[in-house]
PDB file of N, CA and C in Angstrom:
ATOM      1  N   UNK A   1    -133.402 161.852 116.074  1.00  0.00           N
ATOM      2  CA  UNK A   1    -133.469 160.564 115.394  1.00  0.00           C
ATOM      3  C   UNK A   1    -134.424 159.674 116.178  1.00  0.00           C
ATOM      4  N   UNK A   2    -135.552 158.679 115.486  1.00  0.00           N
ATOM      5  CA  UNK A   2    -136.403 158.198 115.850  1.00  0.00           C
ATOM      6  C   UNK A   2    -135.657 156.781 116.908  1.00  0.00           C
ATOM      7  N   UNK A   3    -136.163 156.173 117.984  1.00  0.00           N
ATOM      8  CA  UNK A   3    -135.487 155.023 118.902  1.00  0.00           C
ATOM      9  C   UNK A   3    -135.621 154.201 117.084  1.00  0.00           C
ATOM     10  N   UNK A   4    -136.561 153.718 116.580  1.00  0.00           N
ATOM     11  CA  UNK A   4    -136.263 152.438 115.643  1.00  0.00           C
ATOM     12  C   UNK A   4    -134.751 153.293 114.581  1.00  0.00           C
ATOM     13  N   UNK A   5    -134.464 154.351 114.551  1.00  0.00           N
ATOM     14  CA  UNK A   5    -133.652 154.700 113.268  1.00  0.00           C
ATOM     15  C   UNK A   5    -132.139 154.414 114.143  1.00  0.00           C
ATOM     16  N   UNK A   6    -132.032 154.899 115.677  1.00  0.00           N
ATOM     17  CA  UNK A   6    -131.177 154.720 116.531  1.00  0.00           C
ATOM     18  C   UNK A   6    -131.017 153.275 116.439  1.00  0.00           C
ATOM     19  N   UNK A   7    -131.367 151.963 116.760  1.00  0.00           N
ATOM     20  CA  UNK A   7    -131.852 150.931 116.877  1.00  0.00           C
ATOM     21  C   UNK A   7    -130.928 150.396 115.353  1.00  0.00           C
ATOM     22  N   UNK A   8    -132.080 150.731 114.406  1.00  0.00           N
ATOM     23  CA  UNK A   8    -130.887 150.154 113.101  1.00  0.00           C
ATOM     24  C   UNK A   8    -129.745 150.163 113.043  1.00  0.00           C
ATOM     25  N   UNK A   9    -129.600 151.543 112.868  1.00  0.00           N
ATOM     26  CA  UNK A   9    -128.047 152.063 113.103  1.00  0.00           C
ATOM     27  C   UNK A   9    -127.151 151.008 114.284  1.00  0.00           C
ATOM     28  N   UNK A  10    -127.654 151.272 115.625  1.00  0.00           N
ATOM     29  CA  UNK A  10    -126.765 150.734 115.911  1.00  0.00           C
ATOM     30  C   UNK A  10    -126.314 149.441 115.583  1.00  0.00           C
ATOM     31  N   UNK A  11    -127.506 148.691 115.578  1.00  0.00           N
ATOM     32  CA  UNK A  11    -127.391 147.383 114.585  1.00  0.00           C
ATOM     33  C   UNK A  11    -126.459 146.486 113.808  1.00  0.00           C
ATOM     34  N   UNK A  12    -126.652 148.116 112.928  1.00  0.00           N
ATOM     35  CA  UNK A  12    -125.499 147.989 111.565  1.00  0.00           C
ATOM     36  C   UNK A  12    -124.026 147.789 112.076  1.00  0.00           C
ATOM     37  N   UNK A  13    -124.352 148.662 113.372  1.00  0.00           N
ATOM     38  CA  UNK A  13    -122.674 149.089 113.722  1.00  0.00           C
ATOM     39  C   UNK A  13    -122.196 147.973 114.325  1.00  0.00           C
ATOM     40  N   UNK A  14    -122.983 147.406 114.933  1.00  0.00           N
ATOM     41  CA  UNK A  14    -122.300 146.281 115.964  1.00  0.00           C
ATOM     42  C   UNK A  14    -122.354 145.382 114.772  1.00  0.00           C
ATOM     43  N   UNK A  15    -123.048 144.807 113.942  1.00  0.00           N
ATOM     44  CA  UNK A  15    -122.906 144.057 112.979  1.00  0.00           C
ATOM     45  C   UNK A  15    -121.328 144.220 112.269  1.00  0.00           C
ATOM     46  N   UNK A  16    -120.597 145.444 112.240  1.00  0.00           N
ATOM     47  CA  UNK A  16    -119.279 145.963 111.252  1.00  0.00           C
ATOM     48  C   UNK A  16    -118.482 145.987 111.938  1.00  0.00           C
ATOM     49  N   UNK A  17    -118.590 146.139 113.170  1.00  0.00           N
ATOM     50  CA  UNK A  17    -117.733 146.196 114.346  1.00  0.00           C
ATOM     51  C   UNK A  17    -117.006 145.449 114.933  1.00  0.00           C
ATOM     52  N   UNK A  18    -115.755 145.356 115.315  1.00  0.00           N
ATOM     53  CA  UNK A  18    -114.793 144.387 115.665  1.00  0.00           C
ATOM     54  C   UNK A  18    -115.251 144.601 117.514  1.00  0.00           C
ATOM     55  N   UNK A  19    -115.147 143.281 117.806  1.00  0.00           N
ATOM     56  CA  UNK A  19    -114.790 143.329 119.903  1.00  0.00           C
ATOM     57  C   UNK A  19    -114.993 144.395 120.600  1.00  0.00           C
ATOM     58  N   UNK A  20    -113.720 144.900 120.331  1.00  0.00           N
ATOM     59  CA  UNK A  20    -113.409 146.047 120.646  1.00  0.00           C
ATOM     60  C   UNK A  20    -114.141 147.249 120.680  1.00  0.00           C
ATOM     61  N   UNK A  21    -114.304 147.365 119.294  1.00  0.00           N
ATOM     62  CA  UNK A  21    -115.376 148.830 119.351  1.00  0.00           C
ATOM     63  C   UNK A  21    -116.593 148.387 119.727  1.00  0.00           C
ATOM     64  N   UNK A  22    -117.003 147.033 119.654  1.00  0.00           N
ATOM     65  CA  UNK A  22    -118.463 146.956 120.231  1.00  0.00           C
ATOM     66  C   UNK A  22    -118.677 147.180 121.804  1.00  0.00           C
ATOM     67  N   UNK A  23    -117.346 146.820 122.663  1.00  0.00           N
ATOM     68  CA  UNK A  23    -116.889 146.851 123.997  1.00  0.00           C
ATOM     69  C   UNK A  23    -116.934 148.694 124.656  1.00  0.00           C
ATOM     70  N   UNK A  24    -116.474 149.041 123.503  1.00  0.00           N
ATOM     71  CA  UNK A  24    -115.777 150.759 123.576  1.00  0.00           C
ATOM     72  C   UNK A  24    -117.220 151.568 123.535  1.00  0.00           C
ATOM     73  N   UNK A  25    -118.256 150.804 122.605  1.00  0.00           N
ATOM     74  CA  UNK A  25    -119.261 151.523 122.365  1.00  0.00           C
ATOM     75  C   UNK A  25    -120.331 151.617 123.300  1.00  0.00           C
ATOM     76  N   UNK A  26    -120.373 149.881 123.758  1.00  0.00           N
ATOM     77  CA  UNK A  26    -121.010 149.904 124.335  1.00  0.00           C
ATOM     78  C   UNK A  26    -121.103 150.301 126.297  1.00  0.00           C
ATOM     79  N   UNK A  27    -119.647 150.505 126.016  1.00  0.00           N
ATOM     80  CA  UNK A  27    -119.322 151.172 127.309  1.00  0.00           C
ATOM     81  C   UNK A  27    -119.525 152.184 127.960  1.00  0.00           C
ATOM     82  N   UNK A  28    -119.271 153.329 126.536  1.00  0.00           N
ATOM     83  CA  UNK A  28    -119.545 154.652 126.566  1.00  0.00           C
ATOM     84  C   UNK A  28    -121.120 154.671 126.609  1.00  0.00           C
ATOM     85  N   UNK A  29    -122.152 154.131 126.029  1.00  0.00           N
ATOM     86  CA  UNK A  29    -123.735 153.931 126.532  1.00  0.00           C
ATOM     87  C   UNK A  29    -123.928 153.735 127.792  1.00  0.00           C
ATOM     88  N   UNK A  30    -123.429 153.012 128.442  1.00  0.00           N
ATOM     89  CA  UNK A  30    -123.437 152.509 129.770  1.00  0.00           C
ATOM     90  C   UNK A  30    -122.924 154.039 130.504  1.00  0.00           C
ATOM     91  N   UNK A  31    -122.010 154.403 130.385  1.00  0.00           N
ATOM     92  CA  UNK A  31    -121.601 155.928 131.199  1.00  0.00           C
ATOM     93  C   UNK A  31    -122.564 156.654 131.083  1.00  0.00           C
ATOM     94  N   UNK A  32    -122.576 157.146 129.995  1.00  0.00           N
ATOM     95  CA  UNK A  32    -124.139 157.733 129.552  1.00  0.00           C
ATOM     96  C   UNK A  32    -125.412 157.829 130.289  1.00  0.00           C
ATOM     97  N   UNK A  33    -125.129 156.920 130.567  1.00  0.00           N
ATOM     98  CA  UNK A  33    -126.592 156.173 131.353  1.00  0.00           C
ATOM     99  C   UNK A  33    -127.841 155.517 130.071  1.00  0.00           C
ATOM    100  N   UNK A  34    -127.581 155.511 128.486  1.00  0.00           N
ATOM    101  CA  UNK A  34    -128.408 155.085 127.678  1.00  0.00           C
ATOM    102  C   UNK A  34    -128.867 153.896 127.914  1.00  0.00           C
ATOM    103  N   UNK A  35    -127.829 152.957 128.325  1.00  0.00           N
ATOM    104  CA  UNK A  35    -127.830 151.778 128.198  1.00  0.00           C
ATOM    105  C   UNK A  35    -127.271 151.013 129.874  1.00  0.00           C
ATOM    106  N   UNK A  36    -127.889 150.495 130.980  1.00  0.00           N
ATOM    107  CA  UNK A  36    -128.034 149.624 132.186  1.00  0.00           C
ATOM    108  C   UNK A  36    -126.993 148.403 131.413  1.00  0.00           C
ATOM    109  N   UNK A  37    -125.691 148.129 133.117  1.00  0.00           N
ATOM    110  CA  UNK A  37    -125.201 146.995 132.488  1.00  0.00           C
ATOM    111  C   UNK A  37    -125.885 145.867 132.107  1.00  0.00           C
ATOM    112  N   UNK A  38    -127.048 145.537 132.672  1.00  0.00           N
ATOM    113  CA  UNK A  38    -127.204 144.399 132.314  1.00  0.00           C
ATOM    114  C   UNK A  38    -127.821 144.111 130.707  1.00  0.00           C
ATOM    115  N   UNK A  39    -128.338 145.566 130.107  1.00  0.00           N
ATOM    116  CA  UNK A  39    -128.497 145.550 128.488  1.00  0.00           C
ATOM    117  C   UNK A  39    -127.148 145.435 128.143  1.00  0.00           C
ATOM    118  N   UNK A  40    -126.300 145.962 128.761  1.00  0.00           N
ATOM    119  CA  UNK A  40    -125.115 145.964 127.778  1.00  0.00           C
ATOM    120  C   UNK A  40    -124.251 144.247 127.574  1.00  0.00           C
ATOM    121  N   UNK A  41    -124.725 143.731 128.598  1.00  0.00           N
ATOM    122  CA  UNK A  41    -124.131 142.253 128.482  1.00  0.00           C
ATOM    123  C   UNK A  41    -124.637 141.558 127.915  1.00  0.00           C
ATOM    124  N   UNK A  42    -126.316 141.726 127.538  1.00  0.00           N
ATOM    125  CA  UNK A  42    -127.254 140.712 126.638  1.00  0.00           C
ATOM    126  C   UNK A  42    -126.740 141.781 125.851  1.00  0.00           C
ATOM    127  N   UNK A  43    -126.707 142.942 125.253  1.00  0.00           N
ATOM    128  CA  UNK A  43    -126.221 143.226 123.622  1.00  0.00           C
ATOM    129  C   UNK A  43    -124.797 142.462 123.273  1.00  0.00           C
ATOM    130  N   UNK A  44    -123.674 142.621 124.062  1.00  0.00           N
ATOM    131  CA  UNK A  44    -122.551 141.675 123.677  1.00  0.00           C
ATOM    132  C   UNK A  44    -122.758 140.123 123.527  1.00  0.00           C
ATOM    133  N   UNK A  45    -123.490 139.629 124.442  1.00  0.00           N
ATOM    134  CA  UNK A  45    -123.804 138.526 124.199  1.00  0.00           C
ATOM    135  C   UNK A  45    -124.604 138.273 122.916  1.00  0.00           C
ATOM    136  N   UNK A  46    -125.652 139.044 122.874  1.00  0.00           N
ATOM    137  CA  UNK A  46    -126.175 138.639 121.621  1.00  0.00           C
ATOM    138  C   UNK A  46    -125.100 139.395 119.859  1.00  0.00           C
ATOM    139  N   UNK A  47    -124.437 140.055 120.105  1.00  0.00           N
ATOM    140  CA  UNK A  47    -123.304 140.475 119.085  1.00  0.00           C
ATOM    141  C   UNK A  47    -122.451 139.217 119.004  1.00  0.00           C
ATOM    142  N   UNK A  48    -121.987 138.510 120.120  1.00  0.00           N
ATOM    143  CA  UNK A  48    -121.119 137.653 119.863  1.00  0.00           C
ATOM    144  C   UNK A  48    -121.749 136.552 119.490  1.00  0.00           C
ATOM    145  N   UNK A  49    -122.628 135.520 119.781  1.00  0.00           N
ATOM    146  CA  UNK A  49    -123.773 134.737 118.876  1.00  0.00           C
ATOM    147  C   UNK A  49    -123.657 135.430 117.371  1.00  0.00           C
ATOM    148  N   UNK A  50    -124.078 136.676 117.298  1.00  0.00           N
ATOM    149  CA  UNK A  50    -124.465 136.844 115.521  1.00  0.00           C
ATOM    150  C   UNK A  50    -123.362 136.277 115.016  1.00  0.00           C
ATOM    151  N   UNK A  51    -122.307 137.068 115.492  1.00  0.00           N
ATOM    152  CA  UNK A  51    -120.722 136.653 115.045  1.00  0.00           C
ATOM    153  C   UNK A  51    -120.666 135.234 114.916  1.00  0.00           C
ATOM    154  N   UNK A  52    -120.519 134.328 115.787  1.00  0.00           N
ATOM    155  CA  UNK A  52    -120.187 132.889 115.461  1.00  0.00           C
ATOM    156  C   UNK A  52    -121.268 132.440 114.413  1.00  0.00           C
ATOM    157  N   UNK A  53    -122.643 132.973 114.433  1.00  0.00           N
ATOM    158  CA  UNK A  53    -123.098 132.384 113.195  1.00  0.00           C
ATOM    159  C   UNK A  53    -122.850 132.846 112.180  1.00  0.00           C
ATOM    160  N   UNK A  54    -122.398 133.911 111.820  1.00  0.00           N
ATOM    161  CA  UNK A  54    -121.791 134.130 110.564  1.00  0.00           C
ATOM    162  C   UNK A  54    -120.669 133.576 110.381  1.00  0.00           C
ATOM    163  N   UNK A  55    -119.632 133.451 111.095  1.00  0.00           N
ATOM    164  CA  UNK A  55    -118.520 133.038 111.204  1.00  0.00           C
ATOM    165  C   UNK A  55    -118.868 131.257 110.452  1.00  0.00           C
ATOM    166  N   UNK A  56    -119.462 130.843 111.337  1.00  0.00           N
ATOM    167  CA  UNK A  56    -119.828 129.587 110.677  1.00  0.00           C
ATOM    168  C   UNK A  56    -120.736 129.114 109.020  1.00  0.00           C
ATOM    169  N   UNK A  57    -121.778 130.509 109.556  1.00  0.00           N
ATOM    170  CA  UNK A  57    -122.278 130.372 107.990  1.00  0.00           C
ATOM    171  C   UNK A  57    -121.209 131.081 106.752  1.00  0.00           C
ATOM    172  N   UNK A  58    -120.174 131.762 107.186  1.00  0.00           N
ATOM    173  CA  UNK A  58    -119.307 131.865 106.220  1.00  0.00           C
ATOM    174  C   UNK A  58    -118.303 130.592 105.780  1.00  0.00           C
ATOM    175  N   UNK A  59    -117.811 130.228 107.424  1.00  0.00           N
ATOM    176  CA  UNK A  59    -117.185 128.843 106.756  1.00  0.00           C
ATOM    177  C   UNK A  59    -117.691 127.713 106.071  1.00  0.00           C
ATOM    178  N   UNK A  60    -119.471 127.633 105.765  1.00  0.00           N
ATOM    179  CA  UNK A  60    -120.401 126.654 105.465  1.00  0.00           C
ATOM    180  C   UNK A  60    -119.701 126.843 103.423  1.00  0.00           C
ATOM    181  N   UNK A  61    -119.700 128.222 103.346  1.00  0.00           N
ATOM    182  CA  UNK A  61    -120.332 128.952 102.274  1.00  0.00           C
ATOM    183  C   UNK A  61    -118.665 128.715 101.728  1.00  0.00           C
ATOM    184  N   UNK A  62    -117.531 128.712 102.210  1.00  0.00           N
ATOM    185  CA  UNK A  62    -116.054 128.829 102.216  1.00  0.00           C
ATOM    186  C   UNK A  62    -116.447 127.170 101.613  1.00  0.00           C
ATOM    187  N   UNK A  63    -116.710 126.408 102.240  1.00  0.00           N
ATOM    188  CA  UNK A  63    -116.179 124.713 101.924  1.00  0.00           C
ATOM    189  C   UNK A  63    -117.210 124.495 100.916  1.00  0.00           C
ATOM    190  N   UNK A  64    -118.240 124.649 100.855  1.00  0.00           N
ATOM    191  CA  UNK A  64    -118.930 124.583  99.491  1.00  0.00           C
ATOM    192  C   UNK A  64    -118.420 124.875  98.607  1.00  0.00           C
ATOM    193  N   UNK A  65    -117.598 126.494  98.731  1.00  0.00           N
ATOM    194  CA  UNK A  65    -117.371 127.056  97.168  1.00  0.00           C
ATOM    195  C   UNK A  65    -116.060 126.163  96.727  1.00  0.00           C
ATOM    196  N   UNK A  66    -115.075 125.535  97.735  1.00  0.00           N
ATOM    197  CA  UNK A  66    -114.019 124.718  97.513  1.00  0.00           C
ATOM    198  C   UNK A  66    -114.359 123.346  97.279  1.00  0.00           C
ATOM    199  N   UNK A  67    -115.745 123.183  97.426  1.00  0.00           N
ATOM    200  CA  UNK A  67    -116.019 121.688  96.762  1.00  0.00           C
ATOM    201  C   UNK A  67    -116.436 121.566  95.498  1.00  0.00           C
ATOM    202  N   UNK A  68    -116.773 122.925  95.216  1.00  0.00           N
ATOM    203  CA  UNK A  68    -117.421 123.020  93.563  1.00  0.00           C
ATOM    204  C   UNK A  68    -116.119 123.065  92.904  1.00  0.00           C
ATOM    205  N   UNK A  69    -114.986 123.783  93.723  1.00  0.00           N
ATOM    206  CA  UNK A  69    -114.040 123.858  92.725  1.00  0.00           C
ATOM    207  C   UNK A  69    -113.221 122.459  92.288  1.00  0.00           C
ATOM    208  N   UNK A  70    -112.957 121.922  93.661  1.00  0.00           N
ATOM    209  CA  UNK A  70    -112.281 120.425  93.485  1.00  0.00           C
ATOM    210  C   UNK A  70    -113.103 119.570  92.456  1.00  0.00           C
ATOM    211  N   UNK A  71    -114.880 119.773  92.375  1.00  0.00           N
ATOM    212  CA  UNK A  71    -115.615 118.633  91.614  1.00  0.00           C
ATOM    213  C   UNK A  71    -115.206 119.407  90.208  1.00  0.00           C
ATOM    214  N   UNK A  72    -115.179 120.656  89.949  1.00  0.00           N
ATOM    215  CA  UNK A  72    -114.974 121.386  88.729  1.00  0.00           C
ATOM    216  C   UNK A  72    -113.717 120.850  88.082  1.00  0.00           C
ATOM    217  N   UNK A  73    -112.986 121.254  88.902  1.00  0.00           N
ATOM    218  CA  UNK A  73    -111.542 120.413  88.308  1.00  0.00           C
ATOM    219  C   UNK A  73    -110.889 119.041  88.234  1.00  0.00           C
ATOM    220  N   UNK A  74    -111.932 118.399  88.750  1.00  0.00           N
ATOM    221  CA  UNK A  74    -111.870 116.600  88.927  1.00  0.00           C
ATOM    222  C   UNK A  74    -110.187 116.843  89.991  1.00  0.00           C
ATOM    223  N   UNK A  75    -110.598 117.204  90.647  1.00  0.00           N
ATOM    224  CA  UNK A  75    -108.961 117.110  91.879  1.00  0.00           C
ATOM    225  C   UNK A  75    -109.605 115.891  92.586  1.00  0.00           C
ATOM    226  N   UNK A  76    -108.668 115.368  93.461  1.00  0.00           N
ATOM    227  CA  UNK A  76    -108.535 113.971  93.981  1.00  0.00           C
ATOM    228  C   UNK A  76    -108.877 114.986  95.507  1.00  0.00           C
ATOM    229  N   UNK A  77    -109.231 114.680  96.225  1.00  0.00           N
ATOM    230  CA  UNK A  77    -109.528 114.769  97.663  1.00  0.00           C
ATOM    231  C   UNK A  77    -108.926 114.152  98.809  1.00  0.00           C
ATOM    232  N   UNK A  78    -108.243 114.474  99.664  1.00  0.00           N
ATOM    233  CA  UNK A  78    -107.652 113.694 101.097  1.00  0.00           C
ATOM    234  C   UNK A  78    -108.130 112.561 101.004  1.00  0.00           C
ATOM    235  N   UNK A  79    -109.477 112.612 101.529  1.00  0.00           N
ATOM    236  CA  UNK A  79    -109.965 111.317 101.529  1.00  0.00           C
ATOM    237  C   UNK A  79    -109.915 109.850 100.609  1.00  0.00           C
ATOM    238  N   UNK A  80    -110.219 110.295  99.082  1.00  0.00           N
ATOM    239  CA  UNK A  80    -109.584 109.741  97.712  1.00  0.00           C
ATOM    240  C   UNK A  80    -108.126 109.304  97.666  1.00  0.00           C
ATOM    241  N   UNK A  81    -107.631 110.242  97.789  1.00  0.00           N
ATOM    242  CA  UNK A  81    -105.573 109.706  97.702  1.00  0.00           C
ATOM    243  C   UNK A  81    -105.440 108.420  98.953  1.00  0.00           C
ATOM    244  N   UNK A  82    -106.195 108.893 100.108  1.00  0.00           N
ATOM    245  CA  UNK A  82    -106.290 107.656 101.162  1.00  0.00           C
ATOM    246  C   UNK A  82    -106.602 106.443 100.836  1.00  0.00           C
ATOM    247  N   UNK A  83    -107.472 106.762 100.245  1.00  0.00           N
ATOM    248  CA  UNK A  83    -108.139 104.986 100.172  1.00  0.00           C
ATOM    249  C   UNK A  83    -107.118 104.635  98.690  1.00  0.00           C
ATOM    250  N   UNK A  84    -106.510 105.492  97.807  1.00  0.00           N
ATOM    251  CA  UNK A  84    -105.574 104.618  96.832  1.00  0.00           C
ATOM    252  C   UNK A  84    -104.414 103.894  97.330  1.00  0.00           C
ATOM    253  N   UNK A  85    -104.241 104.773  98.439  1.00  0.00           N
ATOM    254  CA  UNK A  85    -102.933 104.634  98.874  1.00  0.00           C
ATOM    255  C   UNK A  85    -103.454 103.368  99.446  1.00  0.00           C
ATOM    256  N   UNK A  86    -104.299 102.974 100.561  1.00  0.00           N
ATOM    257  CA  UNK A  86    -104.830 101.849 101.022  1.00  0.00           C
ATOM    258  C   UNK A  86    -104.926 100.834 100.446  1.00  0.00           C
ATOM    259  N   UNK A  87    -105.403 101.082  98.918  1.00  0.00           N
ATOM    260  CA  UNK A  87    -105.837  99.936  98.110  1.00  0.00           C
ATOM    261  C   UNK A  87    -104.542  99.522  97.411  1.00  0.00           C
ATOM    262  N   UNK A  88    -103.427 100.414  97.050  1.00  0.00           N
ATOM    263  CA  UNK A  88    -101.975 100.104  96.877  1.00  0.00           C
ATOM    264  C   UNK A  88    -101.580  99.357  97.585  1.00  0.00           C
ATOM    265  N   UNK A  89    -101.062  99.238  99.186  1.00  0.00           N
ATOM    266  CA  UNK A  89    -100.863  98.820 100.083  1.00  0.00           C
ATOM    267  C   UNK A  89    -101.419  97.390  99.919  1.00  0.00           C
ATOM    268  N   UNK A  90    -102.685  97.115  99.809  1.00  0.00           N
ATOM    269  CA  UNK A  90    -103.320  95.595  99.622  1.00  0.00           C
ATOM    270  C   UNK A  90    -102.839  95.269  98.161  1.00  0.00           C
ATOM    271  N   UNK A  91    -102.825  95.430  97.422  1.00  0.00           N
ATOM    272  CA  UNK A  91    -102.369  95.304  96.056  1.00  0.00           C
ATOM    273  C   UNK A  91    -101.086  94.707  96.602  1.00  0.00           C
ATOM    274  N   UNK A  92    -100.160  95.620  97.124  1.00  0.00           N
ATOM    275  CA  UNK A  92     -98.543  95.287  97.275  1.00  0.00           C
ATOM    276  C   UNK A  92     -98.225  94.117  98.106  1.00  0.00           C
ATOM    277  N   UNK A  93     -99.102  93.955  99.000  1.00  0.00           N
ATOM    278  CA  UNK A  93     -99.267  92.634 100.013  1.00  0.00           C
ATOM    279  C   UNK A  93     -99.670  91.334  98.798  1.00  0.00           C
ATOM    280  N   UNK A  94    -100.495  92.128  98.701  1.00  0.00           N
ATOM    281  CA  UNK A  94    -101.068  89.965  97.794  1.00  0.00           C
ATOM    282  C   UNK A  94     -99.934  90.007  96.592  1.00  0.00           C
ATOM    283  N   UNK A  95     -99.769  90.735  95.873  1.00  0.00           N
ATOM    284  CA  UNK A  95     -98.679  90.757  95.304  1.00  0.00           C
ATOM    285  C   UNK A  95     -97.084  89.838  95.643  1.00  0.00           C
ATOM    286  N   UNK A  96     -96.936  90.144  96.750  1.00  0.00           N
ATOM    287  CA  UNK A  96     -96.013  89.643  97.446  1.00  0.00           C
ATOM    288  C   UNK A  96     -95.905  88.364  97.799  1.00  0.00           C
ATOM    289  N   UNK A  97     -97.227  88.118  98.572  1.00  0.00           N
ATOM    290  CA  UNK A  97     -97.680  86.582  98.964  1.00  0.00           C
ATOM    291  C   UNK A  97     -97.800  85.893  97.663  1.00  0.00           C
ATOM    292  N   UNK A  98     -97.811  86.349  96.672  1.00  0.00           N
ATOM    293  CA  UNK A  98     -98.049  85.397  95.263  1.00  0.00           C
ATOM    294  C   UNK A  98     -96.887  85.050  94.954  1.00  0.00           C
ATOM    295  N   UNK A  99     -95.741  86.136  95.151  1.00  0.00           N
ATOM    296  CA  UNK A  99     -94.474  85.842  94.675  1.00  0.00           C
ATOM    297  C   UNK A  99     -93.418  85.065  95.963  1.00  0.00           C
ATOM    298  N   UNK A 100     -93.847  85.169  96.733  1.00  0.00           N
ATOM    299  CA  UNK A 100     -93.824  83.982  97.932  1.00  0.00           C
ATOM    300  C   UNK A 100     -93.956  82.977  97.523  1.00  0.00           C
ATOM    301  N   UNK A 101     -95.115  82.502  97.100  1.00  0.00           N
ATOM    302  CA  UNK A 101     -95.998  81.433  96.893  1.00  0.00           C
ATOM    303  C   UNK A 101     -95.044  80.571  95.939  1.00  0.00           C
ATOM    304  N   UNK A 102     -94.319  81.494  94.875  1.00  0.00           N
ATOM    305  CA  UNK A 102     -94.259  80.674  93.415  1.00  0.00           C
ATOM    306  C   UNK A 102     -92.888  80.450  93.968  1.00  0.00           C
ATOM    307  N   UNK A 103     -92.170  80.769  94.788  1.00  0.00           N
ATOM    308  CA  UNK A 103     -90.775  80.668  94.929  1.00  0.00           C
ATOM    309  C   UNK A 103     -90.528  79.420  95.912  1.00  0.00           C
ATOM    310  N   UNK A 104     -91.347  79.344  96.559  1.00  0.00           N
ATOM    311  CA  UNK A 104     -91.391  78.150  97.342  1.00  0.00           C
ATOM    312  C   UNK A 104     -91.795  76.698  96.452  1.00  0.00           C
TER     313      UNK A 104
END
């Protein structure tokens, strides 16, 4: 197998790969002698980077698709119910002070 076909592959693998097997794999390279620790710590390092950016570009892609759904369905939002509840609250105050007002 050609180094670039080796190269993909492994790629792929560490890309599918949980911690663990990337740890397991890349360990067994290291015995081997394929792979010098210090490649093997910039490959984990750079495996764990890919990871958090996917991780994040999945959660980007997660809150988008839940904002299309809330705007799809006209749902009220945390933020929305807050400020009614807020604007209730002032409502219920002057309300009060008016009926203060007239009783005096």
């Amino acid at each position: 197998m050609s180094i670039l076909k080796k190269g993909l592959a492994f790629g792929l693998g560490l890309a599918l790969a949980s911690k663990e097997q990337v740890e397991k794999l890349i360990d067994e390279l290291v015995k081997k002698g394929e792979l010098s620790l210090e490649e093997s710590k910039d490959i984990i390092e750079q495996w764990k980077q890919q990871t958090d950016e996917r991780k994040a570009e999945l959660q980007r892609i997660v809150r988008e698709q839940i904002k299309q759904v809330i705007d799809k369905f006209d749902l009220v939002t945390k933020d929305e119910l807050q400020q009614l509840e807020q604007r209730i609250r002032r409502l219920e105050e002057k309300l009060e002070e008016k009926l203060e007002e007239k009783e005096d």
